[in-house]
Structures are given as structure tokens and as C-alpha cells.
N, C-alpha and C. Protein backbone atom coordinates (compact mmCIF):
# COMPACT_ATOMS: atom_id res chain seq x y z
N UNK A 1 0.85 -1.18 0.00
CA UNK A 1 0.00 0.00 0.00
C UNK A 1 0.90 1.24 0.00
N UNK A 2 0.43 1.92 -0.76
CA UNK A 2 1.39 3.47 -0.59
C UNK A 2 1.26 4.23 0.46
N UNK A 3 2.12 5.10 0.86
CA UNK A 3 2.19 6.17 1.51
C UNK A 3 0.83 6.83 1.47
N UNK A 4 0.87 7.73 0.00
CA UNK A 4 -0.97 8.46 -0.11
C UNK A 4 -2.47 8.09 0.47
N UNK A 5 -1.84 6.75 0.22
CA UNK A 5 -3.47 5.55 0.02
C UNK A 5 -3.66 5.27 1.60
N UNK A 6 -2.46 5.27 2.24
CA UNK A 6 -2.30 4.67 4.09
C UNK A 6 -2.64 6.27 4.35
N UNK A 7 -2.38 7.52 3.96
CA UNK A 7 -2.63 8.74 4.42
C UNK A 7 -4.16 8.93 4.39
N UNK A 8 -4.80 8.96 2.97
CA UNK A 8 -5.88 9.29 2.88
C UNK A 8 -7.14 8.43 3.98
N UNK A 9 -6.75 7.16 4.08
CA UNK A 9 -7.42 6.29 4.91
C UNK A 9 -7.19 6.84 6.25
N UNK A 10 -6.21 7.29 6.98
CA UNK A 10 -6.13 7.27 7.94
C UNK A 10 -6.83 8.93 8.14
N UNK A 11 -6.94 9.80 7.11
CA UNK A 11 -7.95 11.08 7.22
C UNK A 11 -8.98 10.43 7.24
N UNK A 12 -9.86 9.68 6.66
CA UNK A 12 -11.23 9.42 6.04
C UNK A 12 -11.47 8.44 7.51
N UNK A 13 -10.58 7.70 8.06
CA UNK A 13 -11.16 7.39 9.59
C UNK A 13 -11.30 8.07 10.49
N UNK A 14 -10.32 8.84 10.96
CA UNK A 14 -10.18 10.17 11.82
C UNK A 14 -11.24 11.34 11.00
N UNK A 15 -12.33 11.43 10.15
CA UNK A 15 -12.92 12.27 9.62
C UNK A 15 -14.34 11.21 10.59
N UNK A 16 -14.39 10.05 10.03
CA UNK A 16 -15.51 9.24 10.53
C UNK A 16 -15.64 9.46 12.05
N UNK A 17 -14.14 9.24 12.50
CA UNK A 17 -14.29 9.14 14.38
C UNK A 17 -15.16 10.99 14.92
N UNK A 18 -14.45 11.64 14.43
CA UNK A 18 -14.97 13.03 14.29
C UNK A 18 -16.36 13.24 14.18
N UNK A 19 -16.92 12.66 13.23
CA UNK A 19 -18.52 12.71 13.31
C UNK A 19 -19.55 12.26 14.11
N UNK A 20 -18.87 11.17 14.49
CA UNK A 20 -19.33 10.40 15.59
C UNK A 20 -19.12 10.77 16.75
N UNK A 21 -17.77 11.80 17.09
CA UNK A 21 -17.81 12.25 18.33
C UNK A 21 -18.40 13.55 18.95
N UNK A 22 -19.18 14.15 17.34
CA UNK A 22 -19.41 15.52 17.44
C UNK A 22 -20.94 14.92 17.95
N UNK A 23 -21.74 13.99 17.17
CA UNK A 23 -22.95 12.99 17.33
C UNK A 23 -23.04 13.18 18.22
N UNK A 24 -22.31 12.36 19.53
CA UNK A 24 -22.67 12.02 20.73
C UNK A 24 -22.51 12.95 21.96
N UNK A 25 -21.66 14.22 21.30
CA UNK A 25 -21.57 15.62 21.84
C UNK A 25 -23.14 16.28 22.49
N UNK A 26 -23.54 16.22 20.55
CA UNK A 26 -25.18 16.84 20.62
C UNK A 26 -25.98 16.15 21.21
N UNK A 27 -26.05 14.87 21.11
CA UNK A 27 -27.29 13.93 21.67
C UNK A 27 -26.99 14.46 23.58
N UNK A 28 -25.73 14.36 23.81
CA UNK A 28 -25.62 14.61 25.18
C UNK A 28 -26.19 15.97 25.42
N UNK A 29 -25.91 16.94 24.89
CA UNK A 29 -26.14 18.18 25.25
C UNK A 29 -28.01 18.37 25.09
N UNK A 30 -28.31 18.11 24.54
CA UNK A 30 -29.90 17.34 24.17
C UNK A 30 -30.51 17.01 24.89
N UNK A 31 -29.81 15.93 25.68
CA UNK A 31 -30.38 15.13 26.71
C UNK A 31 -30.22 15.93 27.68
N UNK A 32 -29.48 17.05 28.12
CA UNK A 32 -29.10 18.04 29.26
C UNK A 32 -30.25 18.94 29.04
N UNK A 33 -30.98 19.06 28.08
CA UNK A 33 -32.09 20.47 28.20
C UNK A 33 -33.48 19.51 27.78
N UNK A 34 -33.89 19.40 28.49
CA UNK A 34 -35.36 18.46 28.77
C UNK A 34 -36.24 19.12 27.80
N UNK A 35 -36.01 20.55 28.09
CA UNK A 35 -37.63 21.35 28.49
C UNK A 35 -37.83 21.74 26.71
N UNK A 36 -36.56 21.13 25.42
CA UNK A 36 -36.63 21.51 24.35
C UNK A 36 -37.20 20.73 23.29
N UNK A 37 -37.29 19.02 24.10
CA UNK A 37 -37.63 18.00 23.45
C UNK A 37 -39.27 18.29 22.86
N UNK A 38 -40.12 19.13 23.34
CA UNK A 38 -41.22 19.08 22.96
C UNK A 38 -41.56 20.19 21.53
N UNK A 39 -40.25 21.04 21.27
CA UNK A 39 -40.12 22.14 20.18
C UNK A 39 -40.40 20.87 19.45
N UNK A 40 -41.47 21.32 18.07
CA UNK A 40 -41.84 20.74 16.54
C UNK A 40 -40.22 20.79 16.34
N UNK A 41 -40.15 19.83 15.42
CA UNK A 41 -38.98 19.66 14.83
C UNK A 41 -39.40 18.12 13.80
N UNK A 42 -38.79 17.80 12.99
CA UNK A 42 -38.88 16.64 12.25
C UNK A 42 -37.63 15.68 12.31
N UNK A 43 -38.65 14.59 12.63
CA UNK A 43 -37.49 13.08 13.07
C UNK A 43 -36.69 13.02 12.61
N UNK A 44 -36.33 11.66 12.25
CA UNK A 44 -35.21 10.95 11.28
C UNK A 44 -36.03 10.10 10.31
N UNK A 45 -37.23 9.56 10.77
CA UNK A 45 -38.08 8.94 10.69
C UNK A 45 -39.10 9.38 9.66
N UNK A 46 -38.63 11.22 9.30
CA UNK A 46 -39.71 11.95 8.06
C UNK A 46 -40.86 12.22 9.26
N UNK A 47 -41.15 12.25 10.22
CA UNK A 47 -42.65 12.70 10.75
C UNK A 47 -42.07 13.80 11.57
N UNK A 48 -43.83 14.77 11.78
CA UNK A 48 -43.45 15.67 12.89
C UNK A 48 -43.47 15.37 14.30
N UNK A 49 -42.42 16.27 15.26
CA UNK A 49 -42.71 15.76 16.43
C UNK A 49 -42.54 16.70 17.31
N UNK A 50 -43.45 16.75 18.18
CA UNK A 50 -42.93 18.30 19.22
C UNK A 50 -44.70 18.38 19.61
N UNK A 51 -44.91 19.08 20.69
CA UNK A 51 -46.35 20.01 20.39
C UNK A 51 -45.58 21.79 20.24
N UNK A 52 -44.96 21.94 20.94
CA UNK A 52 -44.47 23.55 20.50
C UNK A 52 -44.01 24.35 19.48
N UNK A 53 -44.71 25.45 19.20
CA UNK A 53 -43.66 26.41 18.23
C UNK A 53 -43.16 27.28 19.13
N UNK A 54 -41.89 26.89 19.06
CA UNK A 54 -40.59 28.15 19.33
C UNK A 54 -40.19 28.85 18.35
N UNK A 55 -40.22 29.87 18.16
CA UNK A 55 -39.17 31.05 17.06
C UNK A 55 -37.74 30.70 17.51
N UNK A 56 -37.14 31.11 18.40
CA UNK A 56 -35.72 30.81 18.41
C UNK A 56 -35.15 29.87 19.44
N UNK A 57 -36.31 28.63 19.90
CA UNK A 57 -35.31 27.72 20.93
C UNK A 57 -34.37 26.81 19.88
N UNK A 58 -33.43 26.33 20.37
CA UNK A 58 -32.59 25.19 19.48
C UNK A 58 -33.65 23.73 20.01
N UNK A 59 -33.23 23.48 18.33
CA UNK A 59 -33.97 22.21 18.11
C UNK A 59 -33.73 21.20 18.62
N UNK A 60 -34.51 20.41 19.29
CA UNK A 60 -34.13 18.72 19.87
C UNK A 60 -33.72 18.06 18.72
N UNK A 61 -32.55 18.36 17.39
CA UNK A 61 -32.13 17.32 16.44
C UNK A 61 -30.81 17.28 16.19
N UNK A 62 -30.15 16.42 16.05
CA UNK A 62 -28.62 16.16 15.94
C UNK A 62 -28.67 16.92 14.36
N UNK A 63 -27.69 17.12 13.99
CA UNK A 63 -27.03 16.81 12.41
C UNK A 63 -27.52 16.06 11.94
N UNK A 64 -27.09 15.23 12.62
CA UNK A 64 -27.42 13.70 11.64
C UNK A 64 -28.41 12.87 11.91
N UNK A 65 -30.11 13.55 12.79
CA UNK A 65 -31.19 13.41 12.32
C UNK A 65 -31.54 12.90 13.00
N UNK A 66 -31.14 12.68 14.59
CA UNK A 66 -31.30 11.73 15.87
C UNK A 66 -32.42 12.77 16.80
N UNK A 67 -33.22 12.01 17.37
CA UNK A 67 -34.08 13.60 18.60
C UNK A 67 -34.34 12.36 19.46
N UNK A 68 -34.71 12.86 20.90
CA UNK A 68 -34.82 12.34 21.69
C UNK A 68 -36.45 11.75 21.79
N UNK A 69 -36.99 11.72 20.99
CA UNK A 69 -38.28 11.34 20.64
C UNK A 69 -38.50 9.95 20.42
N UNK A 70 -37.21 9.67 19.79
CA UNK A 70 -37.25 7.86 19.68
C UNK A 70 -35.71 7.42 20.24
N UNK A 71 -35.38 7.13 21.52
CA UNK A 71 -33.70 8.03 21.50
C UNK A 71 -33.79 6.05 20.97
N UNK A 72 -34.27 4.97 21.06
CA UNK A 72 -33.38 3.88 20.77
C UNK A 72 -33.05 3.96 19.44
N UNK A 73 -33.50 4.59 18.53
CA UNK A 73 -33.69 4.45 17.01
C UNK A 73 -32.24 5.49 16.67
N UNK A 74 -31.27 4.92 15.51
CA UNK A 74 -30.24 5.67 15.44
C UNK A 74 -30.50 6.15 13.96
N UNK A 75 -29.36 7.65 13.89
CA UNK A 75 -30.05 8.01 12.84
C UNK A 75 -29.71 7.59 11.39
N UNK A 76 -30.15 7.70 10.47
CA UNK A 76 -29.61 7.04 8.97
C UNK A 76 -28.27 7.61 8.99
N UNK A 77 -27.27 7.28 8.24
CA UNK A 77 -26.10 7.28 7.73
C UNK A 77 -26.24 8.06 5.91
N UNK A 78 -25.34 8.70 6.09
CA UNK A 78 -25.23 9.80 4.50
C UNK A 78 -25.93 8.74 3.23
N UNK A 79 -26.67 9.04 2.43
CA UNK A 79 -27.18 8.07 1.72
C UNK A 79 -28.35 6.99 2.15
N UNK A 80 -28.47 6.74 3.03
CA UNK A 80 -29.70 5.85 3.90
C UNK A 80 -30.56 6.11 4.05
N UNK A 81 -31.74 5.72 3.42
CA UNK A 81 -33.21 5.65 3.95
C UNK A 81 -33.48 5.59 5.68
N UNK A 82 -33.96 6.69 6.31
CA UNK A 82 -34.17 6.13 7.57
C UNK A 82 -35.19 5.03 8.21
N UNK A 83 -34.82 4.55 8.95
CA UNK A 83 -35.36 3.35 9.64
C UNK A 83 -36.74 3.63 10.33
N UNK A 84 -37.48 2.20 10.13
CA UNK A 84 -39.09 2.67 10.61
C UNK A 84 -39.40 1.37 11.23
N UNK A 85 -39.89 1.77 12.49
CA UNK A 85 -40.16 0.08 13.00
C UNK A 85 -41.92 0.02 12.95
């Protein structure tokens, strides 16, 4: 394996670990403000969920499409249909 090819891999994992650690950043910080889980916002799942309209609270949703609304359900991956049980 080359030099480039062992470089680029080892960005494109350390890019992956990164996303995942920013993920579990938000879900935590999420889980620290209770009182936001009920702001409308839309799942991962495509449905609405909330009873509140807030103008400017931050949303109960990760990046990457996670809310504490279904916390066992994880969210789709870039390209993925999200999951529906």
C-alpha cells in the first residue's frame, strides 16, 4: 500500500471518528435540556414531532437526524433511507 493511500485512509477514519464524536456531543447536550424535546422539529423517521412552536429555541435534532423522541432508534447514515419500525 502506498504512503498516499495509508494517508488518505487514515484522514477518512479520523474524519468518521470526528462525526461520531461531534454525534454524541449533541445527543448529550440534548439530553441536558429536557424542556426543548417538545419544540416541533422533524425526526429521522420523516414525521413531525414536538407540540411547540418556538421562534428561536434550538432544536431537539442532531445533524445527523437523531431527537430524543425515539432516542433507541439511530439516525440514517449519508445516503440511507431512515429506519421505521
Amino acid at each position: 500500500m502506498r504512503l498516499i493511500d495509508r494517508l488518505a485512509d487514515i484522514a477518512a477514519r479520523f474524519g468518521e471518528f470526528r462525526r461520531t464524536h461531534l454525534e454524541l456531543i449533541e445527543r448529550h447536550q440534548i439530553m441536558l435540556e429536557p424542556w426543548t424535546h417538545d419544540v416541533m422539529h422533524w425526526g429521522a423517521d420523516g414525521t413531525l414531532h414536538g407540540t411547540v412552536i418556538a421562534d428561536r429555541a434550538r432544536l431537539p435534532v442532531t445533524r445527523g437526524g437523531w431527537c430524543p423522541c425515539r432516542p433507541t432508534d439511530t439516525a440514517p447514515r449519508r445516503g440511507e433511507l431512515p429506519r421505521t419500525i
